[in-house]
N, C-alpha and C. Protein backbone atom coordinates (compact mmCIF):
# COMPACT_ATOMS: atom_id res chain seq x y z
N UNK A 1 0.84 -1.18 0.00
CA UNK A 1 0.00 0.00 0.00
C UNK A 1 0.89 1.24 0.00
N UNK A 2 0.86 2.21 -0.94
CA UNK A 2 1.41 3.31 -1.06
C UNK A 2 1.04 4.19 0.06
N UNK A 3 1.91 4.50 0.67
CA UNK A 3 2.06 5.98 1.57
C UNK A 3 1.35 7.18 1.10
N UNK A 4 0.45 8.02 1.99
CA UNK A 4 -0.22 9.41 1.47
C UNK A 4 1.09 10.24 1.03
N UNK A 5 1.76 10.77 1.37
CA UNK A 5 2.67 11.22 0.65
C UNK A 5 3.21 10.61 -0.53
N UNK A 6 3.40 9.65 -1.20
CA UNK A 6 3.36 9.00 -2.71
C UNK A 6 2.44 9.27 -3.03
N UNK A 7 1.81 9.19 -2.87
CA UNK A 7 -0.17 9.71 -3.48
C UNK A 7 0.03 10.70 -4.09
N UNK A 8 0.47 11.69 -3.00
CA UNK A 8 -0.09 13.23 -3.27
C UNK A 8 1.25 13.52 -4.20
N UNK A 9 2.76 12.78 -4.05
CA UNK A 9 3.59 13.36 -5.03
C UNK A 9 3.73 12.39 -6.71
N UNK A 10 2.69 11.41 -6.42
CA UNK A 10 2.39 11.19 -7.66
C UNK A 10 1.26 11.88 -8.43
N UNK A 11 0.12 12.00 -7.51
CA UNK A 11 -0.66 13.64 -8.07
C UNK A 11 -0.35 14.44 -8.61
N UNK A 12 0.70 14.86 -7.82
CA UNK A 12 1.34 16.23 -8.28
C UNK A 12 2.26 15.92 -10.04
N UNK A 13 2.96 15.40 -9.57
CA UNK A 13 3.54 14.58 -10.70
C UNK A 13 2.57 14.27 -12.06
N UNK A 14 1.67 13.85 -12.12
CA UNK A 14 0.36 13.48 -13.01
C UNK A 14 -0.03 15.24 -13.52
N UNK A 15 -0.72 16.04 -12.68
CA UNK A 15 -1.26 16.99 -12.60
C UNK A 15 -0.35 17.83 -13.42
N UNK A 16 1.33 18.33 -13.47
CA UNK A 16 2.39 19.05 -13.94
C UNK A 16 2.76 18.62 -15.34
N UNK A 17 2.38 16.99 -15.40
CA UNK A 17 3.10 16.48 -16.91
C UNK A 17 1.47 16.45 -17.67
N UNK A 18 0.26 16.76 -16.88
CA UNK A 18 -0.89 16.87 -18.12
C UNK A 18 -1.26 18.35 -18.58
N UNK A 19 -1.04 18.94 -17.20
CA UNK A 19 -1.67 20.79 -17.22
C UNK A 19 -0.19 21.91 -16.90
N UNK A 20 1.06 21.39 -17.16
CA UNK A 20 1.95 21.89 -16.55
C UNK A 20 1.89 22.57 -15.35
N UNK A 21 2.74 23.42 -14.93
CA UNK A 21 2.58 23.33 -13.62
C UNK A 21 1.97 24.94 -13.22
N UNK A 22 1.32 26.31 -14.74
CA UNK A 22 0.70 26.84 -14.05
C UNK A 22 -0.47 26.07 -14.00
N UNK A 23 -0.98 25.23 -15.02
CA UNK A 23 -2.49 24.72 -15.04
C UNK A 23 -2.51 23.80 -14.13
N UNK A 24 -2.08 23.42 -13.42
CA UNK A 24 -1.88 22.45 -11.93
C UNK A 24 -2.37 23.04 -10.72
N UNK A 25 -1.68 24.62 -10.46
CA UNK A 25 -1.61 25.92 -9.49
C UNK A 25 -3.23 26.01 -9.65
N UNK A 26 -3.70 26.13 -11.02
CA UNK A 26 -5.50 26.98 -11.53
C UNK A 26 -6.19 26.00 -10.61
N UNK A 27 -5.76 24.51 -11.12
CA UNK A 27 -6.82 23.45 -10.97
C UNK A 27 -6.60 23.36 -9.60
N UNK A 28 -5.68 23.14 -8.70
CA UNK A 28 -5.95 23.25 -6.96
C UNK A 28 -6.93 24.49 -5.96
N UNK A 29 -5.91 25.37 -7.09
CA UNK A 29 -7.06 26.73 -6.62
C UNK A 29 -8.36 26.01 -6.66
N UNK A 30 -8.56 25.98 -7.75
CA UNK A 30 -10.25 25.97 -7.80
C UNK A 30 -10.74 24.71 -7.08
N UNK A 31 -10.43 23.89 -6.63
CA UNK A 31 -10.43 22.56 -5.35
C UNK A 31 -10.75 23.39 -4.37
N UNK A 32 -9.73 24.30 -3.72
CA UNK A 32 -9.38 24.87 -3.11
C UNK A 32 -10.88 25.96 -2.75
N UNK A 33 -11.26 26.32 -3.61
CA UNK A 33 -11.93 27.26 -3.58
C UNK A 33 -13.49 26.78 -3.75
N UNK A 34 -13.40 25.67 -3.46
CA UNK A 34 -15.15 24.86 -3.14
C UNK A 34 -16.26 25.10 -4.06
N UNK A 35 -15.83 25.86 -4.92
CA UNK A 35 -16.91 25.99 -5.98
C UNK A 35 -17.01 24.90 -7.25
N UNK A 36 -16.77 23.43 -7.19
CA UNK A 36 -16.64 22.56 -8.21
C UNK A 36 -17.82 21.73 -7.31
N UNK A 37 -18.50 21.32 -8.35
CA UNK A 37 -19.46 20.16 -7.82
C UNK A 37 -18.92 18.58 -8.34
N UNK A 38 -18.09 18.57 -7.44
CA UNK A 38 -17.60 17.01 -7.99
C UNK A 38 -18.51 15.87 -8.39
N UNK A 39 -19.79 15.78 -8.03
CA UNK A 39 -20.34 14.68 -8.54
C UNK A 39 -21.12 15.31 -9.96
N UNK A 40 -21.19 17.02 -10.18
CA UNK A 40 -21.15 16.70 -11.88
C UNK A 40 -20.07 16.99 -12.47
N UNK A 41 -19.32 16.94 -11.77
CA UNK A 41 -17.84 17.23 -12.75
C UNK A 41 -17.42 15.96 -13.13
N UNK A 42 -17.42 14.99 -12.44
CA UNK A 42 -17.14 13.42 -13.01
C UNK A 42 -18.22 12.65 -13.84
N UNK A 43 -19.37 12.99 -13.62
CA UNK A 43 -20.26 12.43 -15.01
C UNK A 43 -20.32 13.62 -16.35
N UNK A 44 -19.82 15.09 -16.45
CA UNK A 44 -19.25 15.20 -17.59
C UNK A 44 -17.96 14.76 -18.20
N UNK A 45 -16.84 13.90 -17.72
CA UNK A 45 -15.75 14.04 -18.28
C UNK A 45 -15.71 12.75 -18.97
């Protein structure tokens, strides 16, 4: 079982090599900032 810290620096890792790393910064913000409705954000994608 992977360690939370592997998690989060393979996240990060994932997140930098798809959106580089300002579009990584946007996409936490906006986590960050509680305005995403995750259960329709995963049945549009």
């Amino acid at each position: 079982m992977m360690k939370l810290t592997e998690i989060r620096q393979q996240g990060y890792k994932a997140l930098i090599d798809s959106l580089g790393v300002v579009g990584m910064l946007r996409f936490l913000q906006e986590l960050g900032a509680g305005s995403v409705d995750y259960i329709k954000e995963k049945y549009q994608l």
